[in-house]
N, C-alpha and C. Protein backbone atom coordinates (compact mmCIF):
# COMPACT_ATOMS: atom_id res chain seq x y z
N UNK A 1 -24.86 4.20 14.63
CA UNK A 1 -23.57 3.63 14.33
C UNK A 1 -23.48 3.36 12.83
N UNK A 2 -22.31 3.50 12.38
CA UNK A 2 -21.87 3.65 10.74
C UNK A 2 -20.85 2.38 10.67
N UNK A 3 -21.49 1.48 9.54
CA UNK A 3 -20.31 0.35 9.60
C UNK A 3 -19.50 1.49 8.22
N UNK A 4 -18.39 0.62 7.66
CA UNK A 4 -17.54 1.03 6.39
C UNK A 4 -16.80 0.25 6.51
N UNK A 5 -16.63 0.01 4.63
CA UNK A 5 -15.64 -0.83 3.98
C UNK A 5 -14.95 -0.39 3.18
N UNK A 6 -13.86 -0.51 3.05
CA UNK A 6 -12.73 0.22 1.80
C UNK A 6 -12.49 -0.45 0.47
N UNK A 7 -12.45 0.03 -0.80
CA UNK A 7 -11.72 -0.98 -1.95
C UNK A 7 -10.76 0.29 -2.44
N UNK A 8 -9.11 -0.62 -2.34
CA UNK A 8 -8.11 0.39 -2.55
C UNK A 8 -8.27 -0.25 -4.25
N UNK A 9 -8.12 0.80 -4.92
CA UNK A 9 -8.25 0.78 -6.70
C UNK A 9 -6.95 1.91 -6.90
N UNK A 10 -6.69 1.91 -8.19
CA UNK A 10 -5.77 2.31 -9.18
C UNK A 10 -6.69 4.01 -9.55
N UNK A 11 -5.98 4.77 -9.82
CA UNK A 11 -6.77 5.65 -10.12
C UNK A 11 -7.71 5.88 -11.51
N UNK A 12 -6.41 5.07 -12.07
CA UNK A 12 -7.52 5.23 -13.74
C UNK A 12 -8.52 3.59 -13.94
N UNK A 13 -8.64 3.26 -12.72
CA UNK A 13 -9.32 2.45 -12.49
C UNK A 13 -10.99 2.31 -11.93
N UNK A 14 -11.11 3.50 -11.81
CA UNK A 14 -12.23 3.94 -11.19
C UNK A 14 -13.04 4.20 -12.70
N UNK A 15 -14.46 3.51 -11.87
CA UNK A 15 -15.08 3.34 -13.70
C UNK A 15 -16.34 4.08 -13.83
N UNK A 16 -16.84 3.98 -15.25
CA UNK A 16 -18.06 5.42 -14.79
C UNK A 16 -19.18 4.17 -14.54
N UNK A 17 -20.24 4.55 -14.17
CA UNK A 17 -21.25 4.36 -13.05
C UNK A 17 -21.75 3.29 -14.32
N UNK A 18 -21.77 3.55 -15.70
CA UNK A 18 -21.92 2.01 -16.15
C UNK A 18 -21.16 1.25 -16.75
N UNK A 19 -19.98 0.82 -16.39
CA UNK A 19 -19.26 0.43 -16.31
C UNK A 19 -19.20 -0.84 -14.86
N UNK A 20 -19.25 0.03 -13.84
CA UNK A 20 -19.43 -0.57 -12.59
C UNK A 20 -20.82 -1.67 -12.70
N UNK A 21 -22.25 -0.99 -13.10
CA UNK A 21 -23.28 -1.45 -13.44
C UNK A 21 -22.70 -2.74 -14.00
N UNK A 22 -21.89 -2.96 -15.32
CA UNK A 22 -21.76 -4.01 -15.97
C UNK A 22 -21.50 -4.96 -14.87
N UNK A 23 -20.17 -5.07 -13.60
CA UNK A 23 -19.35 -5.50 -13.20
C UNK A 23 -20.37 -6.19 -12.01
N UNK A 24 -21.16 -5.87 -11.80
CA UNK A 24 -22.33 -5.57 -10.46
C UNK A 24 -23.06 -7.05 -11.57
N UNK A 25 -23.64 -6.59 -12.70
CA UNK A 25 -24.59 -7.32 -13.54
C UNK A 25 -24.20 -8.85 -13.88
N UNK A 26 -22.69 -8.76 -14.23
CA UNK A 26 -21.86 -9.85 -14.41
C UNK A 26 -21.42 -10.84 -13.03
N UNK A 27 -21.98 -9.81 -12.11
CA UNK A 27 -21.30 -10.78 -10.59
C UNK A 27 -22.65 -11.44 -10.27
N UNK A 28 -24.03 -11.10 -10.90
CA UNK A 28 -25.24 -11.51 -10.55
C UNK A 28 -25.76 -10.81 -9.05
N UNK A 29 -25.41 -9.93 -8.89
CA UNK A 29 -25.83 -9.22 -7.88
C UNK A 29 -27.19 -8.60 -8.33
N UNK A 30 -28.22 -8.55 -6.94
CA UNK A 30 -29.54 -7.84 -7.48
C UNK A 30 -29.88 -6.69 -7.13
N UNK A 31 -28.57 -5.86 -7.62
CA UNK A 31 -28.37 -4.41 -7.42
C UNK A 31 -28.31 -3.91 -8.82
N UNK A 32 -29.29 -2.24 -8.63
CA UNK A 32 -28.90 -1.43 -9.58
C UNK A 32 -28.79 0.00 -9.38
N UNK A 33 -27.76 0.42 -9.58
CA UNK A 33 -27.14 1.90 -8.75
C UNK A 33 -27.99 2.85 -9.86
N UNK A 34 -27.69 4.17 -9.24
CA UNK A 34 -28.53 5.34 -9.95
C UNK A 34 -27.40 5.69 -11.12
N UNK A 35 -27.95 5.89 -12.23
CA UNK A 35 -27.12 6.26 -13.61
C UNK A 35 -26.48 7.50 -13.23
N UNK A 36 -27.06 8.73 -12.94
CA UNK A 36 -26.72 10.32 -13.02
C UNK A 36 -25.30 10.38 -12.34
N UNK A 37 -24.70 10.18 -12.04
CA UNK A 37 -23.34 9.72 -11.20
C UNK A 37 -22.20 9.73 -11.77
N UNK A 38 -21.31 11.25 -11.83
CA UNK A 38 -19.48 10.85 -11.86
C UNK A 38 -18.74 10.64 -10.56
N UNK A 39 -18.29 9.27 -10.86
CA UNK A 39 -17.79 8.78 -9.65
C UNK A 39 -16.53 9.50 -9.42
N UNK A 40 -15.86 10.23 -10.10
CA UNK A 40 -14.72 11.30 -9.59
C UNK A 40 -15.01 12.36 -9.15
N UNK A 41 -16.40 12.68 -8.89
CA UNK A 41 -16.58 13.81 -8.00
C UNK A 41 -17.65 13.57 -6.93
N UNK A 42 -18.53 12.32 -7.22
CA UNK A 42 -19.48 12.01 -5.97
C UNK A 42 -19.07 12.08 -4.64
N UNK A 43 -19.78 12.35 -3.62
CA UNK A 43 -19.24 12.30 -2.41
C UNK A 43 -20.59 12.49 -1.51
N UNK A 44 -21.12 11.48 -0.80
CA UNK A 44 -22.14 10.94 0.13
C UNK A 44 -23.01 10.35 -0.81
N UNK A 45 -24.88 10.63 -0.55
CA UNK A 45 -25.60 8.99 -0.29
C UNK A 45 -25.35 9.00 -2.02
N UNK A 46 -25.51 7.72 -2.47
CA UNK A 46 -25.65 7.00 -3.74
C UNK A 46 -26.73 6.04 -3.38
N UNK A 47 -27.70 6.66 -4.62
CA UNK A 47 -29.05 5.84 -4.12
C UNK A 47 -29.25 4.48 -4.99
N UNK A 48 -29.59 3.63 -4.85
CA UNK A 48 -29.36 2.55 -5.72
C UNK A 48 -30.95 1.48 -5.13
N UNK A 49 -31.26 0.63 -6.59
CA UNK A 49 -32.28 -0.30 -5.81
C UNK A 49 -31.95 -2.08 -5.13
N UNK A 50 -31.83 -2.46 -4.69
CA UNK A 50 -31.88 -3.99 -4.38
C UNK A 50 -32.60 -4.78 -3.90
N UNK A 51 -32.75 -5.99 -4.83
CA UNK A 51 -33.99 -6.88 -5.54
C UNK A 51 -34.86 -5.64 -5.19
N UNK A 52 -35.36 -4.82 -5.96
CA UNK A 52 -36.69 -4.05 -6.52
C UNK A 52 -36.77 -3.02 -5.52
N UNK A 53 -35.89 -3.02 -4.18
CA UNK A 53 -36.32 -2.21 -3.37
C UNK A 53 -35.50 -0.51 -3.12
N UNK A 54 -35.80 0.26 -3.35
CA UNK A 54 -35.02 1.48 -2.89
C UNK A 54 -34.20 1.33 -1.69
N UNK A 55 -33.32 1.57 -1.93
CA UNK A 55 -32.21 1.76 -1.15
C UNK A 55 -30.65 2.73 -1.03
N UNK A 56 -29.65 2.35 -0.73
CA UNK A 56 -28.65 3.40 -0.95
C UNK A 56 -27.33 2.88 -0.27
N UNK A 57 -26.69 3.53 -0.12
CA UNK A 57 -25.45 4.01 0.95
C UNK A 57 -24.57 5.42 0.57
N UNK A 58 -24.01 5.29 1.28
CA UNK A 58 -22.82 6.63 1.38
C UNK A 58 -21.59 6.02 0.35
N UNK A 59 -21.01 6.43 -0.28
CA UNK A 59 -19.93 6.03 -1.10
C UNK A 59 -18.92 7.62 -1.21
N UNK A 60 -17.57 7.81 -1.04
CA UNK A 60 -16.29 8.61 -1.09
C UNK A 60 -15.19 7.89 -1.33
N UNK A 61 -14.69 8.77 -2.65
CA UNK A 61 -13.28 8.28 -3.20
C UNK A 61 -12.52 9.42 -2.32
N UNK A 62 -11.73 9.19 -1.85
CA UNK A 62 -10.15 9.44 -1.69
C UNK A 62 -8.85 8.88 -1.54
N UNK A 63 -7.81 9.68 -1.56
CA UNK A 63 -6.36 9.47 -1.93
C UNK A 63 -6.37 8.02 -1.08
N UNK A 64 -6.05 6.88 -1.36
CA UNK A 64 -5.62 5.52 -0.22
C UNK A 64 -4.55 6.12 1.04
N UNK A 65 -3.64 6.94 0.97
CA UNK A 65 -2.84 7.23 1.89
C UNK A 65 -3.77 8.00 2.78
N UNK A 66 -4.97 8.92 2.62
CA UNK A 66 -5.84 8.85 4.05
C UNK A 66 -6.24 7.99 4.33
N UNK A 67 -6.28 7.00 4.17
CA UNK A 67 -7.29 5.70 4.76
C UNK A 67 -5.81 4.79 5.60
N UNK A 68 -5.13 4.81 4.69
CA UNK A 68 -3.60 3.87 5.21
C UNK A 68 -3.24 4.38 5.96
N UNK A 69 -3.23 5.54 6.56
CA UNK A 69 -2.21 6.34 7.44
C UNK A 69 -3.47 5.44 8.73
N UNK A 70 -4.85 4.99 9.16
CA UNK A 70 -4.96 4.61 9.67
C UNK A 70 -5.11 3.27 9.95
N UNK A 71 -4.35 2.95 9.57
CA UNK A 71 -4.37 0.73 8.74
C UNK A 71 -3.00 1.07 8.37
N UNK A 72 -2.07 0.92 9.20
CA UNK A 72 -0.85 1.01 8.64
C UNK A 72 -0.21 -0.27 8.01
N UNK A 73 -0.96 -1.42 8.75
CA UNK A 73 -0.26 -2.69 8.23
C UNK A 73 -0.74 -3.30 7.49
N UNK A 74 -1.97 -2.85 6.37
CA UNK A 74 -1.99 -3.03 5.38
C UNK A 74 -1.52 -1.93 4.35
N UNK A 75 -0.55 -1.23 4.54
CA UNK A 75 0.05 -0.37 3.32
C UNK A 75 0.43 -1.49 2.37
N UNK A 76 1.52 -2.37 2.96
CA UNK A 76 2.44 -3.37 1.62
C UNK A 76 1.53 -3.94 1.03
N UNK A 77 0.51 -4.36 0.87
CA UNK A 77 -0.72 -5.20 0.23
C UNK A 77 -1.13 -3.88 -0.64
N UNK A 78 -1.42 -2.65 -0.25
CA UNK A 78 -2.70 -1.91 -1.21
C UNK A 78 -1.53 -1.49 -2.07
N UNK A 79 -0.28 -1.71 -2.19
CA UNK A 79 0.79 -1.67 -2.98
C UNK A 79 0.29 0.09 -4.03
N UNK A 80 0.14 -0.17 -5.15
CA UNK A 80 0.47 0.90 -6.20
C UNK A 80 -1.53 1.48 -6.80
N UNK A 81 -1.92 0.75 -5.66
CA UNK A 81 -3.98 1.38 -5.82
C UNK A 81 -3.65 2.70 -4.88
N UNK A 82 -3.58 3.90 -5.21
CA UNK A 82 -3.54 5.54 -4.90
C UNK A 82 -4.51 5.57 -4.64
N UNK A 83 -5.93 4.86 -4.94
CA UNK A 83 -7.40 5.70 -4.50
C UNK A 83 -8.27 4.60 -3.59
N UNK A 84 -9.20 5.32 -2.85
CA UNK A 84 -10.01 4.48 -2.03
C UNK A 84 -11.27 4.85 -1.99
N UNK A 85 -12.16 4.07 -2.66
CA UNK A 85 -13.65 4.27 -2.29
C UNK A 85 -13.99 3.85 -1.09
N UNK A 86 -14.79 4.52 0.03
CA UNK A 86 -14.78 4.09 1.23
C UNK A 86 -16.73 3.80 0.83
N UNK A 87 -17.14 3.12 1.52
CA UNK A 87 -18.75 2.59 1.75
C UNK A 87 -18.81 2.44 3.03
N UNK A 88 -20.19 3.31 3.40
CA UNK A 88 -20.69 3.99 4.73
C UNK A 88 -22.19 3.46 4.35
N UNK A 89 -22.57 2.76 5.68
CA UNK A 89 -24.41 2.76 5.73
C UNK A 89 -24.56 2.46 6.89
N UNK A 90 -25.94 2.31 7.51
CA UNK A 90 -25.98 2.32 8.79
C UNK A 90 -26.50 0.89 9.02
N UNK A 91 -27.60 0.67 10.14
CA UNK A 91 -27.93 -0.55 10.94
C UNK A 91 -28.83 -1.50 9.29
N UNK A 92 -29.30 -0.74 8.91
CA UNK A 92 -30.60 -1.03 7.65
C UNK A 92 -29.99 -2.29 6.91
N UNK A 93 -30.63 -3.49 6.75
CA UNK A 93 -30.23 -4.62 5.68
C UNK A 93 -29.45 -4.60 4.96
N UNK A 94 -30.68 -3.97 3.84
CA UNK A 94 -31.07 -3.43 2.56
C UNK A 94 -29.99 -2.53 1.93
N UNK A 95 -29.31 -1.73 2.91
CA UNK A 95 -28.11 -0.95 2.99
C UNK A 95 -26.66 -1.57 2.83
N UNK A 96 -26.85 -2.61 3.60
CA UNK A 96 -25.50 -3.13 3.88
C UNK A 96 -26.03 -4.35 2.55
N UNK A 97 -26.16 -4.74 1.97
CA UNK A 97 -26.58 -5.92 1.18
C UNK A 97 -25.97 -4.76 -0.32
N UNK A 98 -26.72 -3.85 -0.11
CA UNK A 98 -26.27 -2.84 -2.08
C UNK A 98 -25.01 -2.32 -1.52
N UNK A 99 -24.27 -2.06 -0.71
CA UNK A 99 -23.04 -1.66 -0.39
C UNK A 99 -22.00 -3.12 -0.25
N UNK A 100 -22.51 -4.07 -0.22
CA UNK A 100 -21.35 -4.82 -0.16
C UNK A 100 -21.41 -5.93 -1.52
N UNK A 101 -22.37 -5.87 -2.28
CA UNK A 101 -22.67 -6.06 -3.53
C UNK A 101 -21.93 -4.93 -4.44
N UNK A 102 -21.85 -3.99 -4.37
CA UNK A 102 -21.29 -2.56 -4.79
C UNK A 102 -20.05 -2.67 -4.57
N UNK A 103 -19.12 -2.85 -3.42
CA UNK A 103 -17.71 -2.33 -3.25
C UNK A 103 -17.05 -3.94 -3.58
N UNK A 104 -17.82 -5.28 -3.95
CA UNK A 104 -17.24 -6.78 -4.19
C UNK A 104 -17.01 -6.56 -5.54
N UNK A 105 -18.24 -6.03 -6.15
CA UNK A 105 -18.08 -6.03 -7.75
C UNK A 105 -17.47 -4.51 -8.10
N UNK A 106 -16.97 -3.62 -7.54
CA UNK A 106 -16.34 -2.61 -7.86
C UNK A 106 -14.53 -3.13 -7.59
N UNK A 107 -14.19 -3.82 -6.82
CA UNK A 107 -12.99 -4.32 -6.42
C UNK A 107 -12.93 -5.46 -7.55
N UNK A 108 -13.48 -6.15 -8.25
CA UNK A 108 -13.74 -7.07 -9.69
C UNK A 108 -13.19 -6.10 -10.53
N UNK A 109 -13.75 -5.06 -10.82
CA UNK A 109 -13.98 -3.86 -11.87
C UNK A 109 -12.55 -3.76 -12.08
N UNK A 110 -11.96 -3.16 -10.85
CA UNK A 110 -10.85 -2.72 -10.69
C UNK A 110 -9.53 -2.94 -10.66
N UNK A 111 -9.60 -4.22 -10.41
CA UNK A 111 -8.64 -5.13 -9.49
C UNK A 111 -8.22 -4.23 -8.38
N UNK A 112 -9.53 -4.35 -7.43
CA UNK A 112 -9.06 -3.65 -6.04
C UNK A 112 -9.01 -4.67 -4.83
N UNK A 113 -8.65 -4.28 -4.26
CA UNK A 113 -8.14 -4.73 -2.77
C UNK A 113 -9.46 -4.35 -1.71
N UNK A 114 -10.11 -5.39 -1.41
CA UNK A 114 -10.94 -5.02 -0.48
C UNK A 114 -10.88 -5.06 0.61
N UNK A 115 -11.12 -3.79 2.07
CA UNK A 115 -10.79 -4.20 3.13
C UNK A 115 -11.84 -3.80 4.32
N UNK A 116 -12.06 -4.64 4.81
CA UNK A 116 -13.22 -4.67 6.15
C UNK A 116 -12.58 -4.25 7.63
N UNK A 117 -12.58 -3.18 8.02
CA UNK A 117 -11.64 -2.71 9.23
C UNK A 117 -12.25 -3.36 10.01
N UNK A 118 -13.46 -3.69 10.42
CA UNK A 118 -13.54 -3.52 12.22
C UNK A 118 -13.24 -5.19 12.15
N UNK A 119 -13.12 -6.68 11.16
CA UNK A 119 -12.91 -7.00 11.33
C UNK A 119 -11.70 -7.70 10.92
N UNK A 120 -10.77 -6.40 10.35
CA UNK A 120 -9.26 -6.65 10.10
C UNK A 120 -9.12 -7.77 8.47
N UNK A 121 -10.66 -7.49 7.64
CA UNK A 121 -10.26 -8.55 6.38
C UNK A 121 -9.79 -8.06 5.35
N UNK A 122 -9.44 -8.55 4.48
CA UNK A 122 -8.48 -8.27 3.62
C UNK A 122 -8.80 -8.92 2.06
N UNK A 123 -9.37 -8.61 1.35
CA UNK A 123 -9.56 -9.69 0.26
C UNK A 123 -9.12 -9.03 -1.44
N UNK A 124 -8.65 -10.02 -2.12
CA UNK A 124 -8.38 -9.80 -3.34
C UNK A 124 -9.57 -9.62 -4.03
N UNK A 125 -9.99 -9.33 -5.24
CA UNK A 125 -11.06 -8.84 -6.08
C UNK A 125 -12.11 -10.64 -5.99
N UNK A 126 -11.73 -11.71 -6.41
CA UNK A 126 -12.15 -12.59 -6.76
C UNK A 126 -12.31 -13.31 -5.41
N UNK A 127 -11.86 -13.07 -4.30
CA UNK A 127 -12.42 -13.38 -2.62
C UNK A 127 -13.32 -13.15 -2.61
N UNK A 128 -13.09 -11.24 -2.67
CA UNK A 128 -14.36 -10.63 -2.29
C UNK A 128 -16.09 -11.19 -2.78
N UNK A 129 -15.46 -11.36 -4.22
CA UNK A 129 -17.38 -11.57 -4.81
C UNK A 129 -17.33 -12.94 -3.77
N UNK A 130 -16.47 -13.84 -3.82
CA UNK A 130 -16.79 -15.23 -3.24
C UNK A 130 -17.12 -15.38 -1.85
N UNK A 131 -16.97 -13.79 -0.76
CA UNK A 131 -17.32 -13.92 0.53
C UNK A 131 -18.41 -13.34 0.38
N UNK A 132 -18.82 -12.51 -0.46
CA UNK A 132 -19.84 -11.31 -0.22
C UNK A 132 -21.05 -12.24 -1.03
N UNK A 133 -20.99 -13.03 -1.72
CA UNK A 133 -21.85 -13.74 -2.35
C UNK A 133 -22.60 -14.53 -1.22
N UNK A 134 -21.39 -15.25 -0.61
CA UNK A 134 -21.77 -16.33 0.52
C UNK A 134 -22.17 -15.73 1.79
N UNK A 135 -22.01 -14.38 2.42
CA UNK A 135 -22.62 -13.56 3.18
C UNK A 135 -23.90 -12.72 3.04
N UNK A 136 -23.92 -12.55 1.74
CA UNK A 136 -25.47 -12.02 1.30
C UNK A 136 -26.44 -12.96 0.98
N UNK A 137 -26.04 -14.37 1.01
CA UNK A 137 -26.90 -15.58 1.21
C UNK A 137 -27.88 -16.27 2.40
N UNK A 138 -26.72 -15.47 3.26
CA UNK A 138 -27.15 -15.53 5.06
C UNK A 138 -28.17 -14.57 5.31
N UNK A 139 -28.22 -13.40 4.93
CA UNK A 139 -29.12 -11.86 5.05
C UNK A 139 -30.67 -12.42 4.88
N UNK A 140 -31.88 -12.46 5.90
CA UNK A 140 -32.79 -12.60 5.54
C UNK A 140 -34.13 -11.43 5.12
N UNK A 141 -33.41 -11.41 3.65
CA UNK A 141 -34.43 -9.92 2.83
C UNK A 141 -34.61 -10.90 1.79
């Protein structure tokens, strides 16, 4: 089973891989993604370490209107963000800890809209670090 989370962003909002790094560094997250990376053409795993350990997830940008056409009732919220990085990982911690450290401080970066389907959440850029902070506090790694 594959969880995923969405951050609807702006298109010229999407930042290069250190850039994001900064945004990740500045949120105090103990993630560090792999440098070699244009995020306008990546598409599956992005390997990254957290606190010291190898790790990863799946990361894909596309258009927000594929993702909205299935979340219809958050269209009026993702308002004028055209693009969507989606984050894919599986059962693994370690996975879900650099992916939701990753798409809190990429939705910072951006001013994106973060959204958690299976449990219908919804958060502004400055939520997000403030739930994902207080949820990766709970994680025992």
């Amino acid at each position: 089973m594959s969880i995923e989370l969405h951050i609807f962003l702006p298109e010229a909002a999407i930042p290069t891989i250190q850039t994001w790094q900064t945004a990740i560094d500045a949120a105090e997250f103990p993630l560090k993604l792999g440098t070699d990376v244009d995020l306008h053409s990546h598409r599956g795993f992005l390997p990254a370490m957290y606190k010291d350990k190898e790790t990863g997830f799946e990361l894909y940008f596309d258009a927000a209107t594929d993702i909205i056409a299935d979340y219809p009732h958050i269209s009026g919220k993702v308002g004028v963000r055209t693009e969507c990085a989606t984050f894919r990982w599986g059962g693994n911690l370690m996975e879900m800890c650099a992916a939701l450290s990753a798409a809190a401080s990429l939705a910072k970066a951006s001013g994106g809209l973060y959204f958690y389907p299976d449990d219908d959440l919804l958060y502004e850029a400055d939520e997000a670090l403030s739930v994902t902070r207080k949820e990766l506090g709970s994680v025992p790694i």
